[in-house]
Protein backbone atom coordinates (compact mmCIF):
# COMPACT_ATOMS: atom_id res chain seq x y z
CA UNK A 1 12.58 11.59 34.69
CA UNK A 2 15.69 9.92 33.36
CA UNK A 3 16.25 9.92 29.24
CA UNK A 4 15.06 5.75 29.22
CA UNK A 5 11.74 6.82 30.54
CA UNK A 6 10.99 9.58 28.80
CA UNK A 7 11.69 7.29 25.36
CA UNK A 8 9.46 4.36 26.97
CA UNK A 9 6.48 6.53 27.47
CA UNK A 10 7.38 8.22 23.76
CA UNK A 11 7.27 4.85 22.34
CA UNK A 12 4.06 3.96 24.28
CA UNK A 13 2.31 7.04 23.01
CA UNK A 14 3.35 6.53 19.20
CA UNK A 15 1.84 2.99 19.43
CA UNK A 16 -1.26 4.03 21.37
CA UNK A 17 -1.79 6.88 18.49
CA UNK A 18 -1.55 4.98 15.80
CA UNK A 19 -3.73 2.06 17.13
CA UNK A 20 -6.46 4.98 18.08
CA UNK A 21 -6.08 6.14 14.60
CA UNK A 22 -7.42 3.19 12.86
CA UNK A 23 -4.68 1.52 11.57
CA UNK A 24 -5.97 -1.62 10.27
CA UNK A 25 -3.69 -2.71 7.92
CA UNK A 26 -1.16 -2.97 11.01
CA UNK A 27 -4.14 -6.18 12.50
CA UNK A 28 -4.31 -7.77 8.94
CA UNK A 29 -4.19 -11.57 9.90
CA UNK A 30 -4.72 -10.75 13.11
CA UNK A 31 -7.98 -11.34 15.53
CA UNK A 32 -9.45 -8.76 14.24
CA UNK A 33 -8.86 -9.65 10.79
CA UNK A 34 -8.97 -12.82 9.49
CA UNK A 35 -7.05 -13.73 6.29
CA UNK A 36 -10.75 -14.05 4.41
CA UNK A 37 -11.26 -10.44 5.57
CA UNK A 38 -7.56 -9.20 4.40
CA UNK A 39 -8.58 -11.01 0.98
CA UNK A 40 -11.38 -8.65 0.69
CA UNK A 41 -9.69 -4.98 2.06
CA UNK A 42 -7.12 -6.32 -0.94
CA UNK A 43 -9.28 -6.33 -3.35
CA UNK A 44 -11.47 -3.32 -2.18
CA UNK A 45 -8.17 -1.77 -2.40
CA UNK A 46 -7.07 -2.71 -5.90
CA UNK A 47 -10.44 -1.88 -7.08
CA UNK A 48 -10.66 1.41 -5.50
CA UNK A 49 -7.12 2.60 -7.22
CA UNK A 50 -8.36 1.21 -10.23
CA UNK A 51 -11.23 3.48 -10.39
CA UNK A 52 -9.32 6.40 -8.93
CA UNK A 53 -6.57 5.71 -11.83
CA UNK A 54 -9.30 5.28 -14.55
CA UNK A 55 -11.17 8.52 -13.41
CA UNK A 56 -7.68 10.27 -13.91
CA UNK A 57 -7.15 9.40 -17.11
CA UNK A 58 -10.52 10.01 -18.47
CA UNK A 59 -10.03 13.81 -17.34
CA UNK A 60 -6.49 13.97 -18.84
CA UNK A 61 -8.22 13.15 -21.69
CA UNK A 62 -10.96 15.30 -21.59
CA UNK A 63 -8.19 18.25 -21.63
CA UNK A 64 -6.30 16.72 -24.40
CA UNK A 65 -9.82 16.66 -26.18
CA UNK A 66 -10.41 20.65 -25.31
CA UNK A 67 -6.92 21.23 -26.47
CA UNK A 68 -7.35 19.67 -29.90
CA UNK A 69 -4.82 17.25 -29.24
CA UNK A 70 -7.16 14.09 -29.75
CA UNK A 71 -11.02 13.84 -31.20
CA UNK A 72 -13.44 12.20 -28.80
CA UNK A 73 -13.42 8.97 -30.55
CA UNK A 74 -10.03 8.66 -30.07
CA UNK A 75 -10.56 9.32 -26.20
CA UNK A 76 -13.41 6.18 -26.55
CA UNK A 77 -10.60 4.06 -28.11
CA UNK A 78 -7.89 4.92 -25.58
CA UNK A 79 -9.92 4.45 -22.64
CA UNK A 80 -11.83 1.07 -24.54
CA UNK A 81 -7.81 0.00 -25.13
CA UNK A 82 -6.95 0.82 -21.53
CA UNK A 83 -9.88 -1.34 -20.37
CA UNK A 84 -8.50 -4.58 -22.13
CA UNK A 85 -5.17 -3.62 -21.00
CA UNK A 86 -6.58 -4.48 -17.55
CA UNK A 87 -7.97 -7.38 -18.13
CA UNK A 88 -5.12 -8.37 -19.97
CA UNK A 89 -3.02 -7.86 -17.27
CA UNK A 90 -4.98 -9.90 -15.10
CA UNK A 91 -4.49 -12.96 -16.90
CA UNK A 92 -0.95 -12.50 -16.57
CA UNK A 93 -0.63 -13.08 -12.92
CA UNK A 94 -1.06 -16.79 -13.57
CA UNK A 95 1.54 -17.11 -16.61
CA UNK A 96 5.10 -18.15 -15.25
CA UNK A 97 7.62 -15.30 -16.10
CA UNK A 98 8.93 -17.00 -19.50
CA UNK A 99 5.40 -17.14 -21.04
CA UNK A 100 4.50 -13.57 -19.33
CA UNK A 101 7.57 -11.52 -20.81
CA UNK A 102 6.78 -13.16 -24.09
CA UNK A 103 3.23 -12.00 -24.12
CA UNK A 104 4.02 -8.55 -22.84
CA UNK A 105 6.48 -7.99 -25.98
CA UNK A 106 3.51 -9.32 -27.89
CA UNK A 107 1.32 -6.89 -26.41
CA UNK A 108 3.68 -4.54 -26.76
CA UNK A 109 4.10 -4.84 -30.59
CA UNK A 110 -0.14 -4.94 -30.57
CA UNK A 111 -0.17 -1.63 -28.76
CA UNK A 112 2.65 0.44 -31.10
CA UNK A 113 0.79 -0.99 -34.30
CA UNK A 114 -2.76 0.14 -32.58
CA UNK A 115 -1.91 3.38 -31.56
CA UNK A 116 0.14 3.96 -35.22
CA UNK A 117 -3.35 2.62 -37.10
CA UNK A 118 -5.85 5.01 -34.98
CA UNK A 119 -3.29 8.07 -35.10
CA UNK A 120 -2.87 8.27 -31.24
CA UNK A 121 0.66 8.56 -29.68
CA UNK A 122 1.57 6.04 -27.84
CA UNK A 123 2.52 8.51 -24.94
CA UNK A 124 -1.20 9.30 -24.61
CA UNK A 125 -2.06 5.67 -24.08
CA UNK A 126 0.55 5.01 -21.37
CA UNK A 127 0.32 8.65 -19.79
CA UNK A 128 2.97 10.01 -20.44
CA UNK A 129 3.42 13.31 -20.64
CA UNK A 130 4.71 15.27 -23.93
């Protein structure tokens, strides 16, 4: 078997493996998924990493509650803040980028005085880590 073979029947298998694996994000807008259907695994998807990212969070928090670092009503205002954060950044998406970056500096300024008022670095809000 010559060297152009063996790399036709390599490529052949790679395809045929990930195709048997269930790649479906490869056959989005395809046949076998219309554009209604990719509309959905979207937002399936966005809603799933949402609640993944949220879940997160809440246990970071939990430890920074066990640790002393924050009460628990300060963990019910971070994750009530983080909540409108999301839904603030969903109104964004229609804003053209002028009025979006001015809103976001807005919300920005919003945020620092928030987390100043309640006693809650800012860090703890955004996750970072300190």
């Amino acid at each position: 078997m010559n060297n152009k073979t063996k790399l036709i029947i390599t490529s052949l298998a790679s395809v045929g493996l990930l195709i048997g694996a269930g790649v479906p994000a490869l056959a989005v807008g395809h046949k076998l998924y219309p554009k209604t259907k990719a509309a959905d695994l979207a937002s399936h998807s966005a809603a799933e990493k949402h609640q993944t990212k949220q879940s997160k969070i809440a246990s970071k928090l939990d430890r920074a509650v066990k640790n002393g670092k924050i009460t628990a009503d300060q963990k019910a205002q971070i994750l009530a803040k983080l909540d409108e954060l999301h839904s603030f950044r969903e109104t964004l998406k229609d804003l053209p980028e002028p009025q979006r970056k001015e809103a976001i500096k807005a919300k920005r300024t919003e945020l620092k005085q928030w987390a100043n008022d309640n006693g809650i670095k800012l860090g703890m809000l955004l996750g970072q880590r300190r």
